[in-house]
Protein backbone atom coordinates (compact mmCIF):
# COMPACT_ATOMS: atom_id res chain seq x y z
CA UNK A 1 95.94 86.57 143.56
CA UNK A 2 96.37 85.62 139.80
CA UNK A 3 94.65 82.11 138.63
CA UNK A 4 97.46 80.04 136.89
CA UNK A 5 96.81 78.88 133.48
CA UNK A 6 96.77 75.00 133.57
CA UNK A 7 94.12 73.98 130.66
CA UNK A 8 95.99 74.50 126.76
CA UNK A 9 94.69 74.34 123.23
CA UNK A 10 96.58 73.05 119.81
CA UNK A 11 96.62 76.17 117.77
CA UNK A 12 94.05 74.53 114.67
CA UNK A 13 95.18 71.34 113.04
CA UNK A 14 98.91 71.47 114.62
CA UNK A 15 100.88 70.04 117.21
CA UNK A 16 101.46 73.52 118.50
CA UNK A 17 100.07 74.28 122.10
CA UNK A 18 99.36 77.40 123.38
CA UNK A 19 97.22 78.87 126.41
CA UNK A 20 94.11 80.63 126.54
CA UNK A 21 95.26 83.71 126.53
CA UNK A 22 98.41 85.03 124.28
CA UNK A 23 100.50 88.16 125.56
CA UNK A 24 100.26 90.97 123.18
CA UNK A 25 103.93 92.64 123.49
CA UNK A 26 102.75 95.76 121.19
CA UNK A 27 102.90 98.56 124.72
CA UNK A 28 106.40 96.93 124.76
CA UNK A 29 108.36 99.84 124.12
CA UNK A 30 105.70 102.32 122.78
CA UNK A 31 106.31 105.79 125.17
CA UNK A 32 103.08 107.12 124.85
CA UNK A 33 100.34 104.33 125.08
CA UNK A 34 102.21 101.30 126.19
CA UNK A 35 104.19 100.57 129.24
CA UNK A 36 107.61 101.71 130.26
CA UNK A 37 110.08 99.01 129.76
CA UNK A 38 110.52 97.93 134.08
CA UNK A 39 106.45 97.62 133.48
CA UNK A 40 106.70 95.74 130.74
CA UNK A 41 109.19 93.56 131.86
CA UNK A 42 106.94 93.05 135.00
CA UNK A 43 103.65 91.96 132.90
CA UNK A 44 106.00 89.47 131.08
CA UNK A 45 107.10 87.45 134.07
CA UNK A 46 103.92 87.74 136.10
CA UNK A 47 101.62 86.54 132.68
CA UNK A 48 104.39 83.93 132.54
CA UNK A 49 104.40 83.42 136.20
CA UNK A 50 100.39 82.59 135.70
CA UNK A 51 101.09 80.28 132.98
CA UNK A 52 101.08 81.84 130.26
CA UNK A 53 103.27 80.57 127.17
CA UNK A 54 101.83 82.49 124.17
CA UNK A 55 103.92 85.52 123.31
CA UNK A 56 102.46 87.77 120.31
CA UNK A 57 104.72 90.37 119.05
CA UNK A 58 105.61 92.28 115.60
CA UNK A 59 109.02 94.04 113.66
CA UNK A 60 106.64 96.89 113.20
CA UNK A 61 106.19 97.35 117.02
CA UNK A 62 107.64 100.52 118.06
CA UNK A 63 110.43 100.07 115.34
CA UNK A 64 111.54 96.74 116.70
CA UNK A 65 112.35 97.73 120.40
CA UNK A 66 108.86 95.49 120.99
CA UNK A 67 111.05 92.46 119.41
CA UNK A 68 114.05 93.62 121.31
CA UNK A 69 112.86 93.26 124.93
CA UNK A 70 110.75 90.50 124.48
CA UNK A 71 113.59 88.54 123.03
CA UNK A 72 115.43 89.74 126.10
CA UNK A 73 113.23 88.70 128.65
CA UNK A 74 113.03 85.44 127.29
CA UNK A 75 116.46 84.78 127.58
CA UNK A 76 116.75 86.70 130.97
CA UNK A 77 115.16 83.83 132.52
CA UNK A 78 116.16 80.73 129.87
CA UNK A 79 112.12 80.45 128.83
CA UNK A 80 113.07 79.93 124.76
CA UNK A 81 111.88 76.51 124.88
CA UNK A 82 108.74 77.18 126.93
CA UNK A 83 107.41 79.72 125.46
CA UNK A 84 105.60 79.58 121.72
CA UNK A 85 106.90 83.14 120.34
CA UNK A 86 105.16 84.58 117.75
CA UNK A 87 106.41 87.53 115.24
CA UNK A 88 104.63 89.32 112.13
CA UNK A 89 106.08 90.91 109.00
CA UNK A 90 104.30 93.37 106.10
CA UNK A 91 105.38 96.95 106.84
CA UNK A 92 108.03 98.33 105.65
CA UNK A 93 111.11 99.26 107.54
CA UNK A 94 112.65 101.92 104.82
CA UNK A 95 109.96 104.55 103.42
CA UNK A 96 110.90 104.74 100.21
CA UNK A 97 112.06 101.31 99.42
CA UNK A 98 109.14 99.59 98.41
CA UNK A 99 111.43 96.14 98.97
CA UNK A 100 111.56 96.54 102.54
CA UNK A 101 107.88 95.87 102.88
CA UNK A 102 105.08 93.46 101.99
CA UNK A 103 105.22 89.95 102.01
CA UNK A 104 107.18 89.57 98.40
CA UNK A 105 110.53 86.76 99.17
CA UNK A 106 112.82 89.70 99.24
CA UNK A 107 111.04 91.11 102.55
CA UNK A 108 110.18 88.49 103.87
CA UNK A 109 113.58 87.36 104.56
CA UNK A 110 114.60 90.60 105.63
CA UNK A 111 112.30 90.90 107.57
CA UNK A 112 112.71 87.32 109.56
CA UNK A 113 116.55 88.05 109.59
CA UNK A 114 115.99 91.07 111.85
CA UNK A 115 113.17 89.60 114.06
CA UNK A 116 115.30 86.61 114.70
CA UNK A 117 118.16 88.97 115.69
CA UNK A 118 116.07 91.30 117.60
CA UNK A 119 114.36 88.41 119.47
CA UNK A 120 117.89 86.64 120.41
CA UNK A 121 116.73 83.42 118.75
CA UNK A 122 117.59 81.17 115.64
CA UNK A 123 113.89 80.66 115.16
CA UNK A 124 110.19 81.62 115.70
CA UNK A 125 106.95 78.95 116.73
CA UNK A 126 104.66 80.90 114.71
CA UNK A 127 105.34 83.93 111.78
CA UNK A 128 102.81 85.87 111.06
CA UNK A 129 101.77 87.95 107.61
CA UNK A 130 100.62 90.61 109.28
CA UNK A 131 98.89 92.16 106.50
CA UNK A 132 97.54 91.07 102.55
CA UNK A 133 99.55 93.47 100.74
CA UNK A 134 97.10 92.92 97.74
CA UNK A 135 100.18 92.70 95.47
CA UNK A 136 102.77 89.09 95.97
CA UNK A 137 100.95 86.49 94.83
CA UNK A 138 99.57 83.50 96.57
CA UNK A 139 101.44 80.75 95.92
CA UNK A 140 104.89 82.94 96.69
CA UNK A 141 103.60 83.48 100.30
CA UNK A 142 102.75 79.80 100.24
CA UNK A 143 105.92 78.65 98.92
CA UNK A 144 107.95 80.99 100.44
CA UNK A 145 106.56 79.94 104.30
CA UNK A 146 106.69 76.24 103.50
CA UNK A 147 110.45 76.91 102.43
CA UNK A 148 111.23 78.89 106.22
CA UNK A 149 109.02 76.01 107.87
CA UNK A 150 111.23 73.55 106.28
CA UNK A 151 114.44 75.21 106.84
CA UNK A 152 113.03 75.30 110.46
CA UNK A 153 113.68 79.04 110.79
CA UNK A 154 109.97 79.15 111.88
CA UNK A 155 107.56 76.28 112.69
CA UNK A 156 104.39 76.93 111.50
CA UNK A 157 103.23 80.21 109.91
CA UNK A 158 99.36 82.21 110.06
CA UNK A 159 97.56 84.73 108.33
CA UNK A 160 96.69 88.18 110.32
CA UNK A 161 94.03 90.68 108.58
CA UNK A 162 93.48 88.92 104.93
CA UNK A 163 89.79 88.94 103.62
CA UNK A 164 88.44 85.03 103.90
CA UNK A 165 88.83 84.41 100.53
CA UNK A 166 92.19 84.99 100.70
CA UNK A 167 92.72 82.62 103.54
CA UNK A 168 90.35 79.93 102.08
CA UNK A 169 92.78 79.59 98.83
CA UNK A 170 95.99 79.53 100.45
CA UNK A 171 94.52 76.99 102.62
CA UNK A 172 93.11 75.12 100.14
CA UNK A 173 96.69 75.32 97.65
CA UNK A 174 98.40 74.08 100.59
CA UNK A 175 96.26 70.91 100.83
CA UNK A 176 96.08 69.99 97.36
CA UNK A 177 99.67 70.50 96.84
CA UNK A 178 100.37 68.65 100.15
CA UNK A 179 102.94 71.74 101.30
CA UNK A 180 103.00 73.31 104.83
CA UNK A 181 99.82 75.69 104.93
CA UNK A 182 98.59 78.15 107.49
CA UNK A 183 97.52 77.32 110.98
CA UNK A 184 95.70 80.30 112.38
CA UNK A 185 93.83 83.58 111.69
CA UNK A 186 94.36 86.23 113.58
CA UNK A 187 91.91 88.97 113.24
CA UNK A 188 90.28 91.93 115.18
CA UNK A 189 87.34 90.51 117.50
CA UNK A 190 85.31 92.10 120.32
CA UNK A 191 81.81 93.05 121.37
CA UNK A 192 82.02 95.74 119.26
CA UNK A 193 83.76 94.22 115.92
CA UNK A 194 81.70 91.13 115.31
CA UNK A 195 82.13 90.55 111.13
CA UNK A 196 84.58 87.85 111.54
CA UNK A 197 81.30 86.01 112.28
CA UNK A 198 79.82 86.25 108.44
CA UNK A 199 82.17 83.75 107.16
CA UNK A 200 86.24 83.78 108.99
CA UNK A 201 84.72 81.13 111.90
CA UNK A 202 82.93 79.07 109.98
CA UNK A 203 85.95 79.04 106.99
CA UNK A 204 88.26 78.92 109.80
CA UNK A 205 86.36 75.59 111.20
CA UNK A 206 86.25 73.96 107.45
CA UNK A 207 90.09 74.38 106.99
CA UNK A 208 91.14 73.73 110.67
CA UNK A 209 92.60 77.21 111.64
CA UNK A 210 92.92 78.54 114.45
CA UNK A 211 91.59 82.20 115.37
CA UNK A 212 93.58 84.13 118.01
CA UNK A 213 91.62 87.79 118.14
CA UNK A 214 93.30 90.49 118.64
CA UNK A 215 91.49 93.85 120.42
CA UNK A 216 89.19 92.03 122.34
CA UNK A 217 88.44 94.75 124.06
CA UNK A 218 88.96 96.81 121.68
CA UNK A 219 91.68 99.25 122.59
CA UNK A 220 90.14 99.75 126.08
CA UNK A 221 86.72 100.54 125.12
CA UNK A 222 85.02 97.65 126.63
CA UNK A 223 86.99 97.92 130.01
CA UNK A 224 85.52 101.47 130.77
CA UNK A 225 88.29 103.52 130.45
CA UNK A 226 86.66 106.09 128.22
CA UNK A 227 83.27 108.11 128.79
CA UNK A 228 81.12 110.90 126.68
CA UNK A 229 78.96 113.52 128.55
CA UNK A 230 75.35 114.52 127.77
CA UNK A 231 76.77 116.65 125.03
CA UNK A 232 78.44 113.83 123.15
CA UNK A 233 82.16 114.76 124.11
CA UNK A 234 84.41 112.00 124.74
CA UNK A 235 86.78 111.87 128.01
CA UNK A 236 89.93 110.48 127.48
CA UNK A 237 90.94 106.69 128.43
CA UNK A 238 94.65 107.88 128.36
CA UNK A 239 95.35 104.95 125.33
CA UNK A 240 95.59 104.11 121.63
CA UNK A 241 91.78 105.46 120.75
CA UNK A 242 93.30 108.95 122.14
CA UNK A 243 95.51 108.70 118.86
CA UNK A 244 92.28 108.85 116.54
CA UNK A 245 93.72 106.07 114.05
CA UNK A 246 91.84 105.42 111.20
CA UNK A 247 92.28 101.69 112.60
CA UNK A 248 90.57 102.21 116.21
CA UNK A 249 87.42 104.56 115.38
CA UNK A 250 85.20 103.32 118.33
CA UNK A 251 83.25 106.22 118.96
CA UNK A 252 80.45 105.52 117.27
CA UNK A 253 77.08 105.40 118.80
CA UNK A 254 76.31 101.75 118.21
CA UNK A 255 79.46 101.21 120.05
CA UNK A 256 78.28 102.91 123.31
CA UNK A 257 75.09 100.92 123.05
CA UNK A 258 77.22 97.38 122.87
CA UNK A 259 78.70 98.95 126.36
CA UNK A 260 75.80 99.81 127.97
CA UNK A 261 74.71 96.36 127.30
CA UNK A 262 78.11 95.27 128.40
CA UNK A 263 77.63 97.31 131.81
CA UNK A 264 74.12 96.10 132.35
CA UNK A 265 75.52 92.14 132.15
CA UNK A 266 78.74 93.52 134.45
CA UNK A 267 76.12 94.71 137.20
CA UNK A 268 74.29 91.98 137.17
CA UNK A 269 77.07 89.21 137.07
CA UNK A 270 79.19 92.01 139.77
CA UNK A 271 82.69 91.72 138.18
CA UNK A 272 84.52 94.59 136.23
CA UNK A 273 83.15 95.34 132.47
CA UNK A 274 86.99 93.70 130.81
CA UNK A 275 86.55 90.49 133.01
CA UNK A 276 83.01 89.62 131.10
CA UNK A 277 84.04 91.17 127.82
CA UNK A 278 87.05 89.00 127.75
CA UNK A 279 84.67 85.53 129.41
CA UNK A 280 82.10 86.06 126.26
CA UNK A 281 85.16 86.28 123.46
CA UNK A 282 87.41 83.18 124.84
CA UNK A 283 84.05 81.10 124.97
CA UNK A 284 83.07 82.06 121.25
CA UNK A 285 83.24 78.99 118.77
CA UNK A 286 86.15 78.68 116.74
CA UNK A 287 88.61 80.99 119.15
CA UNK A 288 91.90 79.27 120.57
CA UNK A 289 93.87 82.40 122.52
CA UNK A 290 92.71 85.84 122.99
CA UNK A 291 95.33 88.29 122.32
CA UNK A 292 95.61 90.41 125.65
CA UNK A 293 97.37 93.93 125.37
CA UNK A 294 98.25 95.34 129.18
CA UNK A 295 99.92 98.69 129.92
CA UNK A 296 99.66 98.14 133.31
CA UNK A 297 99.97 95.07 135.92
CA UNK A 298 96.86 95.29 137.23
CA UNK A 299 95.13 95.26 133.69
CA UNK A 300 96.99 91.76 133.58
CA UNK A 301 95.85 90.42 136.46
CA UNK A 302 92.07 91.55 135.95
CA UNK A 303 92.22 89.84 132.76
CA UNK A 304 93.71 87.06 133.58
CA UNK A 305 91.14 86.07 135.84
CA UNK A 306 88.55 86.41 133.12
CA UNK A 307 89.06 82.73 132.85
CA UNK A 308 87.34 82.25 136.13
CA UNK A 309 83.95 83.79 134.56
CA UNK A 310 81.33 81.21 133.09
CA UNK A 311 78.59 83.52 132.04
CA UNK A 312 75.32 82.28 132.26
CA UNK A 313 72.80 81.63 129.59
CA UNK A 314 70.61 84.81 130.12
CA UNK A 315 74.26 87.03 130.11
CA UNK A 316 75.37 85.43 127.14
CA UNK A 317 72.36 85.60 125.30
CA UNK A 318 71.81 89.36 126.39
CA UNK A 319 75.45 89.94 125.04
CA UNK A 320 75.05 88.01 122.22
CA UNK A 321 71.73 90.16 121.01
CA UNK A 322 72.29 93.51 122.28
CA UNK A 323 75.91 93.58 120.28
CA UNK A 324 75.05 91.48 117.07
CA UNK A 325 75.97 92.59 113.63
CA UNK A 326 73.47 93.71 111.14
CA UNK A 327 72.40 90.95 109.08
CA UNK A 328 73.38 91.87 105.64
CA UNK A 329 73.44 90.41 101.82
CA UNK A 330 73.67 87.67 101.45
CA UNK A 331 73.40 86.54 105.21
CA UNK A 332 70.13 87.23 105.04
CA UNK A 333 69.18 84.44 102.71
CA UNK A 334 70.78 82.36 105.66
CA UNK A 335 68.29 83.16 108.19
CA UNK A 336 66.54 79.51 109.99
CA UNK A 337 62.58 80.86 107.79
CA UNK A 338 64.71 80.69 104.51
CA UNK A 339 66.23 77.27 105.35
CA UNK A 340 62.65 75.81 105.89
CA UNK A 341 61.51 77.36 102.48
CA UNK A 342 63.96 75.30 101.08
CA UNK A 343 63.37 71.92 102.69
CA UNK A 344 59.51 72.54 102.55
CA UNK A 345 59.13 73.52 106.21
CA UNK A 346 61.10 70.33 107.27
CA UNK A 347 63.69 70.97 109.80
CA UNK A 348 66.95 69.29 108.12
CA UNK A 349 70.67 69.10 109.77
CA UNK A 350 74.70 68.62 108.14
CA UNK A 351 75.95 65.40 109.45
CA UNK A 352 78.41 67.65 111.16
């Protein structure tokens, strides 16, 4: 039986509350990794049924049909004002037409237009930029959210896949000129994809922002579902890493050491690989909702109950040094030895 969701977070400094773990809607509509659409249809109600009240979707998802049946299950059973709905924009919708993508005014409008239509609603809880486009400037993004949040076509907008510096100064703009800013990161984070740690928590803590990972674990790779023989030759999972996107490389031999450290915790705490994957990202500082992606029911379920897990010290601290990041320029210099060199060997504390 499936735990229900009762405890909620405010998505960063907002009044917007959302559970512990979103839905991910992109196997929505996608034939050949995702779900088919009674499937889909059935993880929707029962991660509603359990809950949930996070939705996570994009225009981009399998052309919009993504958009199109989440915005129909929603109104199937009257859940609009329930659920917070989230949408992104960034790609582009006509090859060819640079104007129907990145996050200029132009597309961005166009872009919200069709998601509203698609999703059967006059507006969104939270728009996404899915993407930095490393083109529209700043303070049009800026401007050009705090105009939708004002016209109340969304309610609060984020920032998916920008470097931190990027996020910083928007954040920053927004305060000084006292305009709507962002409210949340959402970035790729998993046992096996650990850089947001350098600097996205610790910026995302400083300006208030939430983070809601997505991939936690990572495409399937942390729940088991693929395997390599003596010989090095992988055996297919049967999802998106079968694709070989430049995007999901995770075949890469420090990966399969993070999982054999991810199977030796799993044997010792006796629950499935996903269900303690999923219990060390949702108790990481700094992260609000973990983005889950399900193809199947079960999948749902299992990870749903990941919220029953409290790992203990030992498997946390086994996890947390078996699958670290290398420490790299200028990190290094921020290493506990260095800090003493600086205060003369004194151990010295932020108020905070």
């Amino acid at each position: 039986m499936t735990m229900t969701m009762t405890k909620f977070r405010t998505l960063g400094c907002s009044g917007l509350v959302v559970s512990p773990l979103a839905l991910g809607a992109m196997t929505f509509g996608t034939p050949r990794w995702g779900s088919p659409d009674d499937v889909s249809e059935a993880i929707f109600n029962a991660y509603v049924d359990a809950g949930g009240n996070f939705i996570d979707t994009a225009d981009v998802y399998a052309k919009g049909k993504s958009e199109e049946l989440t915005g129909g299950y929603i109104a199937a059973r009257n859940l609009r004002d329930k659920l917070v709905l989230a949408t992104k924009f960034s790609f582009n919708a006509e090859p060819g037409n640079p104007n129907a993508g990145g996050n200029g005014r132009k597309n961005l409008h166009r872009a919200l237009e069709g998601s509203l239509r698609r999703l059967k609603t006059d507006y969104v809880d939270l728009f996404w930029m899915h993407v930095w486009d490393q083109v529209t400037p700043m303070d049009e993004v800026l401007q050009s959210m705090g105009d939708l949040v004002r016209s109340g076509k969304i309610r609060y907008f984020g920032l998916s896949d920008v470097p931190a510096w990027y996020a910083a100064a928007m954040a920053a703009m927004a305060r000084v000129q006292g305009v709507p800013g962002p409210i949340a990161l959402q970035m790729e984070y998993s046992l096996t994809e650990r850089a947001i740690e350098y600097e996205y928590i610790s910026m995302a803590r400083e300006f208030s922002l939430g983070i809601t990972p997505w991939s936690p674990l990572a495409a399937g790779f942390l729940a088991g579902k693929y395997s390599r023989d003596s010989n090095g030759n992988v055996h297919s999972g049967g999802g998106r890493l079968d694709l070989n996107l430049p995007s999901f490389q995770k075949f890469k031999d420090k990966n399969w050491r993070v999982l054999d450290v991810l199977r030796k915790v799993s044997d010792d705490a006796g629950v499935p690989l996903a269900k303690v994957a999923l219990a060390w990202a949702s108790a990481q500082p700094g992260i609000t909702s973990l983005i889950l992606g399900a193809s199947k029911l079960e999948q749902l379920h299992d990870n749903i109950a990941s919220l029953e897990l409290t790992l203990s010290p030992v498997q946390v601290e086994t996890l947390n040094e078996g699958t670290a990041p290398e420490l790299v320029s200028p990190y290094l210099m921020a290493r506990p030895e260095v800090k003493r060199g600086i205060f003369g060997g004194t151990e010295v504390q932020s108020w905070g």
